[in-house]
Protein backbone atom coordinates (compact mmCIF):
# COMPACT_ATOMS: atom_id res chain seq x y z
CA UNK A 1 -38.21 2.79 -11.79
CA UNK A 2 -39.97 0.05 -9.87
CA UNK A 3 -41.34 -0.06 -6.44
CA UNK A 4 -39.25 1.22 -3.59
CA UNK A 5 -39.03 -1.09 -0.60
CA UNK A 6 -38.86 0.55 2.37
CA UNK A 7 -36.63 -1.21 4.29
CA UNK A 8 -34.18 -1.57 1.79
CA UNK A 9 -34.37 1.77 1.18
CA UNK A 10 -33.55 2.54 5.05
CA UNK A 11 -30.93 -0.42 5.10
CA UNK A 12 -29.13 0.69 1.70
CA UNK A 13 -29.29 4.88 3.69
CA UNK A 14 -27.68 3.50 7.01
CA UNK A 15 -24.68 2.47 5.13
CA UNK A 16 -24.42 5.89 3.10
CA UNK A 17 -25.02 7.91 5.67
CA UNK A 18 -21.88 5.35 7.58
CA UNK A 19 -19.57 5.80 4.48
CA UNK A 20 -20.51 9.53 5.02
CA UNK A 21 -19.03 9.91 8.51
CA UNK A 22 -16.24 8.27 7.59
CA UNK A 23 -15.48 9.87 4.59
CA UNK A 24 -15.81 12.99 7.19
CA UNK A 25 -13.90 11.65 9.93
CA UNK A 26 -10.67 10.52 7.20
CA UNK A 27 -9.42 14.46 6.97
CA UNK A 28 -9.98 14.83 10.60
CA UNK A 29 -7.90 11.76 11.42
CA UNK A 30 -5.03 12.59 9.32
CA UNK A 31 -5.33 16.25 10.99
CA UNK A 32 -4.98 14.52 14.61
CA UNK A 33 -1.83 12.79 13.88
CA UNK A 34 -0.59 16.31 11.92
CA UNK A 35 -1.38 18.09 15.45
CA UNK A 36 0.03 15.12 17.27
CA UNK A 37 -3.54 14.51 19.11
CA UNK A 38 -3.29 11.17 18.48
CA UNK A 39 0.52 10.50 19.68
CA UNK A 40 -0.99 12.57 22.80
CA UNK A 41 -3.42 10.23 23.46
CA UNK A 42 -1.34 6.92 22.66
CA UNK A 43 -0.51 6.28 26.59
CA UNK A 44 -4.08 5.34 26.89
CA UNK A 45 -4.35 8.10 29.96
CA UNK A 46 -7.73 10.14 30.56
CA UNK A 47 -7.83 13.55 29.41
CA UNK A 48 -10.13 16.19 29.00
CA UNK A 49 -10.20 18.67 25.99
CA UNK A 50 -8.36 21.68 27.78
CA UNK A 51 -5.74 18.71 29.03
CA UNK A 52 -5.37 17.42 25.71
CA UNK A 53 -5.19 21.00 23.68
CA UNK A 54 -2.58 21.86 26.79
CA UNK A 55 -0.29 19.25 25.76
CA UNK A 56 -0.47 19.67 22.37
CA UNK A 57 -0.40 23.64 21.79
CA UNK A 58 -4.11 23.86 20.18
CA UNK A 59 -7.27 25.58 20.58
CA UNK A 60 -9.75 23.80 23.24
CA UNK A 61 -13.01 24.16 21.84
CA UNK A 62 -11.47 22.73 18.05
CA UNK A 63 -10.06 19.58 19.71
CA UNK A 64 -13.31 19.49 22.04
CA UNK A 65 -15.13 19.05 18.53
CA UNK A 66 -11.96 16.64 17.44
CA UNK A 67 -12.55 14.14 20.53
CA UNK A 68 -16.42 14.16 19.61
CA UNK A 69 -15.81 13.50 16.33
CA UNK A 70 -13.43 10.38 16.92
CA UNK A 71 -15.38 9.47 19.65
CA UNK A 72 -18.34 8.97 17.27
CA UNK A 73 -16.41 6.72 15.03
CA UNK A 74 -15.40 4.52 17.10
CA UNK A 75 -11.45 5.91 16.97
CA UNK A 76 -11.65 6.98 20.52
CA UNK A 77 -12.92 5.75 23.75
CA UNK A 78 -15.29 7.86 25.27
CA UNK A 79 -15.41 8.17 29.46
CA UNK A 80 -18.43 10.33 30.16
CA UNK A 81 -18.16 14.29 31.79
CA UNK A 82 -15.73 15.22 29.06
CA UNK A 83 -13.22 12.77 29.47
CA UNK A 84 -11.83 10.83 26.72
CA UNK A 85 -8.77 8.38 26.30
CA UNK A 86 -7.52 5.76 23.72
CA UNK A 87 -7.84 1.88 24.01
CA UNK A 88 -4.60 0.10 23.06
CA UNK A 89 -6.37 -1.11 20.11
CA UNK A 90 -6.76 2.22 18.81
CA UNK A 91 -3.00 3.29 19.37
CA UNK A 92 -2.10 0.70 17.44
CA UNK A 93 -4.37 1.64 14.18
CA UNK A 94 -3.86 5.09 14.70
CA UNK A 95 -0.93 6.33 16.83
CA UNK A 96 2.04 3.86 16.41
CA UNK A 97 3.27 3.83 12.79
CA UNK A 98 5.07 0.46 13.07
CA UNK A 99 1.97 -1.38 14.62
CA UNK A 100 0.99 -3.94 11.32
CA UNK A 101 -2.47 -2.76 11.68
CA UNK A 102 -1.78 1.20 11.26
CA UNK A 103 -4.39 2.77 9.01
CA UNK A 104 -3.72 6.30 8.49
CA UNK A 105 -1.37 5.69 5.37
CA UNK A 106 -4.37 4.28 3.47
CA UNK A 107 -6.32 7.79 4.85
CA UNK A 108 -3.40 9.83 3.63
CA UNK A 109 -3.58 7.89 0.08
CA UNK A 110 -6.94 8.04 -0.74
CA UNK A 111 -7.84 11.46 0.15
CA UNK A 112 -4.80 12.61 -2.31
CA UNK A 113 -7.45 11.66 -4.74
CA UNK A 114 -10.52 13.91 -3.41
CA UNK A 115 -8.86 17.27 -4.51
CA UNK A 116 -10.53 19.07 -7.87
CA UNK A 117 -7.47 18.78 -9.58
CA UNK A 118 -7.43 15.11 -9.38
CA UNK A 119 -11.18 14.82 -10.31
CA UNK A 120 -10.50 16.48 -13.67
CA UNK A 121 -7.65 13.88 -14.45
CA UNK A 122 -9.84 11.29 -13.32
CA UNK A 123 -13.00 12.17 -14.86
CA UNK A 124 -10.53 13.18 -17.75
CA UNK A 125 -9.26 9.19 -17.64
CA UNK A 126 -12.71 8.18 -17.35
CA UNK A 127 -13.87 9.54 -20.51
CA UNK A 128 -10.87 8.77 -23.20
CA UNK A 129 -9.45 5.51 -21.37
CA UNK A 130 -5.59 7.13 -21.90
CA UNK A 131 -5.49 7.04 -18.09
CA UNK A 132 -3.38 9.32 -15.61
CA UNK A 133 0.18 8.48 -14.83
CA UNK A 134 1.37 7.84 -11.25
CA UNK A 135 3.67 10.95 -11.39
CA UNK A 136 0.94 13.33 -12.11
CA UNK A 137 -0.88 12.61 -8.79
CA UNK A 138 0.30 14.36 -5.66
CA UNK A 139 3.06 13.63 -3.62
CA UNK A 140 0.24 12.56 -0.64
CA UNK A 141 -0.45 9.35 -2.60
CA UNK A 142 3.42 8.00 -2.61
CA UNK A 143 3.65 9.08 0.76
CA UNK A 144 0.40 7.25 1.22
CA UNK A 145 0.71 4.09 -0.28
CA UNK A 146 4.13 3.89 1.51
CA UNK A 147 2.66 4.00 4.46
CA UNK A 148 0.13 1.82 3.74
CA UNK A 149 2.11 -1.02 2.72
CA UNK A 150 4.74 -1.14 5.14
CA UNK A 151 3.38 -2.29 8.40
CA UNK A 152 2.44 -4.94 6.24
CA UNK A 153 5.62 -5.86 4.83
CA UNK A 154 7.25 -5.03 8.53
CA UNK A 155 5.07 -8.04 9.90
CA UNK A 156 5.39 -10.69 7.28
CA UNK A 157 8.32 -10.25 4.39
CA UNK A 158 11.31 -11.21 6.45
CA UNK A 159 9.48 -14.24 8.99
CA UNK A 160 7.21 -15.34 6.47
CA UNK A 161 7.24 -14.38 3.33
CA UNK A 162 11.14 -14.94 2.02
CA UNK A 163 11.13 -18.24 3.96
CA UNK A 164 8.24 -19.27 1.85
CA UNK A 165 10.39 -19.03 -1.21
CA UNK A 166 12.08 -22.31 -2.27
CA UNK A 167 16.12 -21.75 -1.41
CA UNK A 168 15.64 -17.87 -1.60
CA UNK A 169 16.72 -17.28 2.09
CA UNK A 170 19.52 -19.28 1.83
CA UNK A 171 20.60 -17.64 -1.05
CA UNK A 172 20.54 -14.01 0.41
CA UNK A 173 22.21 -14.99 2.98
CA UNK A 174 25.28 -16.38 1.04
CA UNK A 175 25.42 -13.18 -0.62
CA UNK A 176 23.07 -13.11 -3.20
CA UNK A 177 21.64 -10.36 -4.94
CA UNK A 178 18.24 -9.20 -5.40
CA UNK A 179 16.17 -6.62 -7.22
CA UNK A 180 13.26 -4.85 -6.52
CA UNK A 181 11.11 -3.33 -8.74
CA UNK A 182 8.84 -0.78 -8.78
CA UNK A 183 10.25 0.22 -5.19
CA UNK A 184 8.74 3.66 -4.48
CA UNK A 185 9.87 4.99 -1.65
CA UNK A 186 12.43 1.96 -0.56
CA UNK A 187 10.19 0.21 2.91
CA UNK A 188 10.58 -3.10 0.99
CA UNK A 189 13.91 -2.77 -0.26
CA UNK A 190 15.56 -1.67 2.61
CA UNK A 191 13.89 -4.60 4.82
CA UNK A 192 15.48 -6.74 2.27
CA UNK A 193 18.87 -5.00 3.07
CA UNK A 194 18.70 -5.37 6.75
CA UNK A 195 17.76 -8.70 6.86
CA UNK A 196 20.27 -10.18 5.01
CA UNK A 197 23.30 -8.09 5.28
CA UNK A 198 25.90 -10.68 3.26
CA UNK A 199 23.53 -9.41 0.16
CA UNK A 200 23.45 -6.72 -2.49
CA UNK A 201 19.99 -5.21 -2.84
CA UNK A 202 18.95 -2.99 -5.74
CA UNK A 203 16.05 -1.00 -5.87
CA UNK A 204 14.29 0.05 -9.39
CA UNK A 205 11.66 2.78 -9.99
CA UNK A 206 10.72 5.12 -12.70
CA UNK A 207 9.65 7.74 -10.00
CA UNK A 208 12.73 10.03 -9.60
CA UNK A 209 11.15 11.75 -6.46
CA UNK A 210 10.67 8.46 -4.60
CA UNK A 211 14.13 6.73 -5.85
CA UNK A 212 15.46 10.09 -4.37
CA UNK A 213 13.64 9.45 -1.31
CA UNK A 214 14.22 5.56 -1.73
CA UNK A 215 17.91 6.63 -0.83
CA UNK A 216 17.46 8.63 2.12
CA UNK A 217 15.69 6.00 3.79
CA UNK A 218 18.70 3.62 2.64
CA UNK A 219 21.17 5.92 4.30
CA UNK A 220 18.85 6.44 7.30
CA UNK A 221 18.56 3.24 8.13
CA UNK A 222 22.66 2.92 7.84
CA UNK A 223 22.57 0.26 4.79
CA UNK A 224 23.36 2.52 1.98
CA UNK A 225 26.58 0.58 1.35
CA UNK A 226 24.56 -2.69 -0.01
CA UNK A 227 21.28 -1.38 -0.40
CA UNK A 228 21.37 1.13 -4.02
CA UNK A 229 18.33 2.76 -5.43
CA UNK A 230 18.52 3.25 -9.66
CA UNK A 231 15.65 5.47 -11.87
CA UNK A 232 14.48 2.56 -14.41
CA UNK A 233 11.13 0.99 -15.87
CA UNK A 234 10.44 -2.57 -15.08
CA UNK A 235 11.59 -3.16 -18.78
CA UNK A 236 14.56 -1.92 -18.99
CA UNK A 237 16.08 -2.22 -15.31
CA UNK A 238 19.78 -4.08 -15.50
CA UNK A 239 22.78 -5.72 -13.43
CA UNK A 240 21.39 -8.72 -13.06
CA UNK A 241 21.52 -11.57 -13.00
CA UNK A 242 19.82 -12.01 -10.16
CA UNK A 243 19.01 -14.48 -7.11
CA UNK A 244 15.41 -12.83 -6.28
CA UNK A 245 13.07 -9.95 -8.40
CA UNK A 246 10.39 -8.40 -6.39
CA UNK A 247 7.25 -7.06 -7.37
CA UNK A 248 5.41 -5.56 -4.35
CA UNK A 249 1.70 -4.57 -4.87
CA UNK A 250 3.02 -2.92 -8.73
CA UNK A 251 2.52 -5.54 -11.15
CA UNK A 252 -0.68 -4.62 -11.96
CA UNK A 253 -0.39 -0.94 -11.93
CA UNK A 254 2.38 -1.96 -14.93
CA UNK A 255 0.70 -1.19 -18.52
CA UNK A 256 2.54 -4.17 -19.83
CA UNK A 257 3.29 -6.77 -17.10
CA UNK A 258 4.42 -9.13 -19.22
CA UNK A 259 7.00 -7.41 -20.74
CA UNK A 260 8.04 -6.88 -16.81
CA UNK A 261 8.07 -10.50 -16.41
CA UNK A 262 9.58 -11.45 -19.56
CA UNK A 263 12.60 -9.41 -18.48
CA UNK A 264 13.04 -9.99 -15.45
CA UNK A 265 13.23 -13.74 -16.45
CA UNK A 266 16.09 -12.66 -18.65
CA UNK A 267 17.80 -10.73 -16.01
CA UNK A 268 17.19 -13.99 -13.14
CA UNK A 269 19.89 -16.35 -12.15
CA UNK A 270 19.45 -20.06 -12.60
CA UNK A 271 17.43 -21.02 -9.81
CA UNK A 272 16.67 -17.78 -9.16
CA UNK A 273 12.52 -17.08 -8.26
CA UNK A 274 10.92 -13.73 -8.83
CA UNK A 275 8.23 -12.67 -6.13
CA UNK A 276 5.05 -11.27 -7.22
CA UNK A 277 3.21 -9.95 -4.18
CA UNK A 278 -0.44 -8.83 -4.84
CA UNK A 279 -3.39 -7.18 -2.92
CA UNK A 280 -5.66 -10.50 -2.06
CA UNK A 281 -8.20 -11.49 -4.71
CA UNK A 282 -10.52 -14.29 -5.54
CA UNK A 283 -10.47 -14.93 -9.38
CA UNK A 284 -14.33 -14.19 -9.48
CA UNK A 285 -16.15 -10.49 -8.54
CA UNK A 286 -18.41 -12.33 -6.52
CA UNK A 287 -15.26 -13.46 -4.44
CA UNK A 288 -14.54 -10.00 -3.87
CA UNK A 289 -17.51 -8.10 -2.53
CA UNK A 290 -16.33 -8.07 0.85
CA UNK A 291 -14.61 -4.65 3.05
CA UNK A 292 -10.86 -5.82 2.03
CA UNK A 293 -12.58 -6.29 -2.14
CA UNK A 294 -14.01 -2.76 -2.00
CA UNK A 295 -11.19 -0.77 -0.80
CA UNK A 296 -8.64 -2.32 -3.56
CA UNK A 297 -11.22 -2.21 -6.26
CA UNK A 298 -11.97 1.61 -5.46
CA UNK A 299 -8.07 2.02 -4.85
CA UNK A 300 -7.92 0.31 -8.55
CA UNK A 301 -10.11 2.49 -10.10
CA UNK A 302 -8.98 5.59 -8.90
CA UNK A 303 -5.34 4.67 -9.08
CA UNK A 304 -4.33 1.62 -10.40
CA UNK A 305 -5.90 1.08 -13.62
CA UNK A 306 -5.61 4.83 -14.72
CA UNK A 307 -1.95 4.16 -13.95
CA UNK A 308 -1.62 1.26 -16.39
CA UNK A 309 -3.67 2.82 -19.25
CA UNK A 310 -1.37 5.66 -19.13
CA UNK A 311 1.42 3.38 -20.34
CA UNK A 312 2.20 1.81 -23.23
CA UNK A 313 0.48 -1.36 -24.08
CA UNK A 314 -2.04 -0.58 -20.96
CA UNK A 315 -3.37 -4.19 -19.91
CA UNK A 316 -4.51 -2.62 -16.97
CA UNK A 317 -4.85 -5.76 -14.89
CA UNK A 318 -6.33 -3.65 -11.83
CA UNK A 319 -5.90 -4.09 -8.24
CA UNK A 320 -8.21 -7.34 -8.34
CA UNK A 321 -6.80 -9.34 -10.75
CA UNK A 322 -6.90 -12.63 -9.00
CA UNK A 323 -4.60 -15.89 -9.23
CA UNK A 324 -5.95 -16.95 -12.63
CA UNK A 325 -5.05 -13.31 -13.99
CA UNK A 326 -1.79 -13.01 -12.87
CA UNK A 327 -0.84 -17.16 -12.92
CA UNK A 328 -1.92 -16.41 -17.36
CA UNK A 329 0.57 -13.00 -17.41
CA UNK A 330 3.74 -15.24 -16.10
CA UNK A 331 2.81 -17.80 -18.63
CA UNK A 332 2.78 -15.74 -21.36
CA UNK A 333 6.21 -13.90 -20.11
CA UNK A 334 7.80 -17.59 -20.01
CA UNK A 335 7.51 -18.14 -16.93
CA UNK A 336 6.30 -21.77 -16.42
CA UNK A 337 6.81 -22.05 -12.52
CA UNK A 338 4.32 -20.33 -10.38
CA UNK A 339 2.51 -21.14 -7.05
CA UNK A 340 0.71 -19.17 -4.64
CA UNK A 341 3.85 -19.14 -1.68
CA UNK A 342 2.22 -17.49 1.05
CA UNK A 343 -0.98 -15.38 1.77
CA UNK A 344 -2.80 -12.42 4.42
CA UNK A 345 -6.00 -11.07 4.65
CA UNK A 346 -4.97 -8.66 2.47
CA UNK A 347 -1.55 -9.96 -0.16
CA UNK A 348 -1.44 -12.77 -1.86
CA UNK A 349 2.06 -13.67 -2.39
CA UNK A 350 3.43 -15.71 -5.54
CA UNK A 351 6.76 -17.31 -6.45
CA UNK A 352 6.89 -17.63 -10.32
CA UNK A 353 10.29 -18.83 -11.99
CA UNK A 354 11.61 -20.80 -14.95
């Protein structure tokens, strides 16, 4: 061990003892939107602890410790004498679920992986490399990632995204039919569905609790007519062909993503594009070392690339896999037409095609 510098000692504790509270503050968040604190506070008003636990049936002196504790991070505005309230900027991250910049979704995913039980499959998956499959996690990581995702899809897939796509719009809206694969809980599909209601949308996932799930939201959101949700792998999903194959944030978690691509292509009209969209990654680590980098490589390590180990080939791409990564896996399925369509701070969205 060499020589400790002190102030990069002190400057390397400041951010533990940050990631710390936060890692703290995560189960407390989720438990303010469980109690409805948050929802409470989303009309920005003043309130005191006794006027918030009041409104939402709970014990003062817990939610007294509840404001403190969100105060501190930053999640809630803090007034002086007691008084607290909630800057519109914080509804939107943490008390309106359709907001694009809602967070507690990624909360709700990532602690599903902080039980003991999941620490022995991980540490488990860590040790022999045969990874842990997506159905063996709890049901608080598809809820999760669900959440996660779709705010993001709500603000870009149907204004910017599908427009990106060469002739894909018009096609949908002729009545064209589209696929998506690896679907989870339906958000993407069924945003598909609803904005193009001339075409037939088909969801695919070899989850049978979220294609279940994938349904009710389809019948919810009163599409179930056009919009169908089928159990299936990425390899062996039919009825095409099809006008447009989506991929949202799944290709890597695939433990053979070429053999995804290589049949989609066979199940893809003429003309027809698949859409590969992917967290956003630079092709080099050094690209990646940023706040955006480090929660999709720890979200890859603890859930991605255990899920592609655990299948058969198991290229494990991970959650970082970059352009050059992905742009090599659609040329070696056949695919020879790919360019990057369309891009946030945090997807990376690709058209790929014969």
């Amino acid at each position: 061990m060499g020589t400790v510098n002190e102030a990069k000692l002190h400057e390397l504790l400041g951010k533990v003892v940050t990631d710390m509270g936060a890692v703290a503050a995560a189960p407390l968040a989720l438990l303010g939107e469980r109690l409805g604190l948050f929802r409470a506070l989303a009309d920005g008003e003043a309130v005191t602890a006794r006027q918030l636990a009041e409104r939402t049936g709970t014990a003062e002196r817990n939610v007294r410790e509840w404001l403190a504790a969100m105060a501190a991070s930053g999640y809630l505005a803090y007034e002086g004498d007691d008084v607290f309230r909630m800057t519109p900027e914080q509804s939107a991250v943490f008390a309106d679920e359709n907001s694009p910049f809602f967070a507690l979704g990624g909360y709700q995913a990532f602690l599903s992986c902080g039980s003991a039980e999941e620490q022995d499959r991980l540490e488990r998956a860590f040790r022999d490399g045969r990874g842990v499959g997506w159905h063996e996690h709890h049901a608080d990581l598809f809820a999760g990632t669900g959440r996660f995702f779709r705010p993001g899809y709500a603000a870009h897939l149907v204004d910017e995204w599908l427009p990106a796509l060469t002739g894909t719009a018009e096609r949908l809206r002729d009545g064209g039919r589209a696929a998506d694969v690896g679907c989870g809980l339906g958000h993407s599909t069924v945003m598909i569905g609803e904005a193009f209601p001339g075409a037939r949308v088909t969801g695919f996932d070899n989850h049978e609790p979220s294609v279940e799930a994938a349904r009710g939201l389809a019948a919810d959101a009163g599409v179930g007519g056009r919009v169908s949700f089928e159990l299936a792998g990425a390899k062996d999903f039919d009825g095409g062909p099809y006008d447009l194959i989506t991929f949202f944030d799944c290709l890597h978690d695939m433990g053979d993503p070429v053999g995804a691509l290589a049949h989609s292509r066979e199940q893809l009209a003429e003309g027809g594009t698949i859409m590969l969209v992917e967290p956003f990654a630079g092709d080099r680590l050094e690209e990646n070392l940023h706040p955006v980098g480090r929660t999709f490589y720890s979200a890859s390590a603890l859930i991605c690339t255990p899920a592609s180990q655990s299948q058969e080939v198991g290229r494990a791409l991970g959650a970082q896999a970059g352009e050059e990564r992905t742009r090599e896996v659609a040329a070696e399925a056949g695919l020879n037409r790919f360019r990057r369509a369309a891009e946030t701070p945090f997807n990376i969205v690709y058209e790929v095609g014969v």
